[in-house]
C-alpha atoms as a PDB file:
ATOM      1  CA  UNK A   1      33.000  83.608  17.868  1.00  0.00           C
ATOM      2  CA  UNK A   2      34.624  86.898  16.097  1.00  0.00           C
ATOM      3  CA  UNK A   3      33.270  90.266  15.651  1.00  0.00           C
ATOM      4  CA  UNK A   4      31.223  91.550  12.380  1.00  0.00           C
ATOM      5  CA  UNK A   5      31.033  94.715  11.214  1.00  0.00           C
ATOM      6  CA  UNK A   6      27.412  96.406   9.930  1.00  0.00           C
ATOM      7  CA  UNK A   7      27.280  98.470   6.765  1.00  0.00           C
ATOM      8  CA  UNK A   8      24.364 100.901   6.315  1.00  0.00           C
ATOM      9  CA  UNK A   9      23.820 103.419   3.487  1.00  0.00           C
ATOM     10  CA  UNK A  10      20.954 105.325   2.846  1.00  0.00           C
ATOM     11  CA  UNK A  11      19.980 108.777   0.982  1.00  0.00           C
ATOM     12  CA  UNK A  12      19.696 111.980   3.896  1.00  0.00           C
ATOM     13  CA  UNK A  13      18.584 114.481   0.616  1.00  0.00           C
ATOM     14  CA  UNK A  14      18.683 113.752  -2.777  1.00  0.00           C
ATOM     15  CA  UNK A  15      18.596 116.995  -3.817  1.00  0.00           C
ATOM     16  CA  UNK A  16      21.843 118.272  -2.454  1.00  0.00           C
ATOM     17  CA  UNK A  17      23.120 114.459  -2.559  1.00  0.00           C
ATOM     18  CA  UNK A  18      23.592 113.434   0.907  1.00  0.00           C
ATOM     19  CA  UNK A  19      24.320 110.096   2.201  1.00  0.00           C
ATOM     20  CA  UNK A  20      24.647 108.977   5.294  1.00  0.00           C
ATOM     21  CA  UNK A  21      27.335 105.576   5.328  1.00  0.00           C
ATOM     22  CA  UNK A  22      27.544 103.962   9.026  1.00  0.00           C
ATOM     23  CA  UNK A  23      29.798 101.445   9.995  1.00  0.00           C
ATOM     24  CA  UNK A  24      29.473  99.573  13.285  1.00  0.00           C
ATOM     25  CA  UNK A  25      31.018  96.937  15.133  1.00  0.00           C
ATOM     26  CA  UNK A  26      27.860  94.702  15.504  1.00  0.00           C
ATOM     27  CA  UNK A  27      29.091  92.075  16.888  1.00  0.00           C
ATOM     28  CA  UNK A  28      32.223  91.493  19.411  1.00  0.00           C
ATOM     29  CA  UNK A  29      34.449  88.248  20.008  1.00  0.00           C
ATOM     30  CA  UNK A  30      36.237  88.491  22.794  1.00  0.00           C
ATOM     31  CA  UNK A  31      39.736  86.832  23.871  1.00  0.00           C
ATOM     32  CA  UNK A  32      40.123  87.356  27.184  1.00  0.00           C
ATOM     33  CA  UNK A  33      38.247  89.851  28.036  1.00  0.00           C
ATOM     34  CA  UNK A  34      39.520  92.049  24.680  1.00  0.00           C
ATOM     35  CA  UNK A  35      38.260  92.513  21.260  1.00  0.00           C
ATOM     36  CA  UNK A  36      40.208  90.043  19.440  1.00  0.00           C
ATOM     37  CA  UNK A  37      40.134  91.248  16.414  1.00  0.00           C
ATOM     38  CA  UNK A  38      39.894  95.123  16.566  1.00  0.00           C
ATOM     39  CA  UNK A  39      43.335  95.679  15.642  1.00  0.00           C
ATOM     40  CA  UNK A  40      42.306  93.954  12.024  1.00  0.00           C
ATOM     41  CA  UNK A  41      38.759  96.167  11.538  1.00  0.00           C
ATOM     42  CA  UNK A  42      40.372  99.193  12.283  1.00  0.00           C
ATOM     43  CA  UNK A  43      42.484  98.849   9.147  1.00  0.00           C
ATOM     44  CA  UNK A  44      39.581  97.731   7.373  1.00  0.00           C
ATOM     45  CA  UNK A  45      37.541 100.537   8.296  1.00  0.00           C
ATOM     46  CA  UNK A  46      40.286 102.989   7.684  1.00  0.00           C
ATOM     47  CA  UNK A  47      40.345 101.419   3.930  1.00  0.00           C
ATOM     48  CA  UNK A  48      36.662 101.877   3.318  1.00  0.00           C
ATOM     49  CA  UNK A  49      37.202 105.541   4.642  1.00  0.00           C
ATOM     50  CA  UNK A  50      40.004 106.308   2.021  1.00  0.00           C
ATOM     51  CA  UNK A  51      37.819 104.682  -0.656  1.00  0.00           C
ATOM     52  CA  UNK A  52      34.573 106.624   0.358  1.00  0.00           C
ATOM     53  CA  UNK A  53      36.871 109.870   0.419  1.00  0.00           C
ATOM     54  CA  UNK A  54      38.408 109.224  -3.376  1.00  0.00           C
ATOM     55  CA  UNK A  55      35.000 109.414  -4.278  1.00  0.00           C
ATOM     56  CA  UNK A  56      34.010 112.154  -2.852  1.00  0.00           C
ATOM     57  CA  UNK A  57      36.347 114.809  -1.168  1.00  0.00           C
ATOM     58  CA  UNK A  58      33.553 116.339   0.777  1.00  0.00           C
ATOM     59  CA  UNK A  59      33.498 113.602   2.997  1.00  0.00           C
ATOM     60  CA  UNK A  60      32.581 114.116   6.911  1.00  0.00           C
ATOM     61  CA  UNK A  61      33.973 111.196   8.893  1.00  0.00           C
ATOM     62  CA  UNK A  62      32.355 111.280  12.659  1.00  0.00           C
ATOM     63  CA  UNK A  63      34.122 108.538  14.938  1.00  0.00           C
ATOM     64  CA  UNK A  64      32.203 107.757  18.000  1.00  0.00           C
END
């Protein structure tokens, strides 16, 4: 089985036009003992970052 990543966006305060966008690795395949296919998210998550920042250059990117 491979991993999945989980999208979530929702609205913090319209008025000042915050939104919270979380990105989590929901699921994890495993190949001996490693994620098997981190090496591939972590490009894709990189990609959604640059197009999240284009569109807004106030972004705040927290990775936990």
């Amino acid at each position: 089985m491979g991993s999945e990543l989980t999208f979530q966006v929702k609205t913090i305060d319209p008025a000042v036009e915050l939104t919270e966008c979380v990105m989590w690795l929901s699921v994890r395949g495993t190949a001996l003992g490693m994620t098997a296919d981190a090496g591939f998210f972590r490009s894709y998550m990189n990609d959604v970052e640059a197009q999240l920042r284009a569109l807004d250059h106030r972004l705040f990117v927290a990775k936990d």
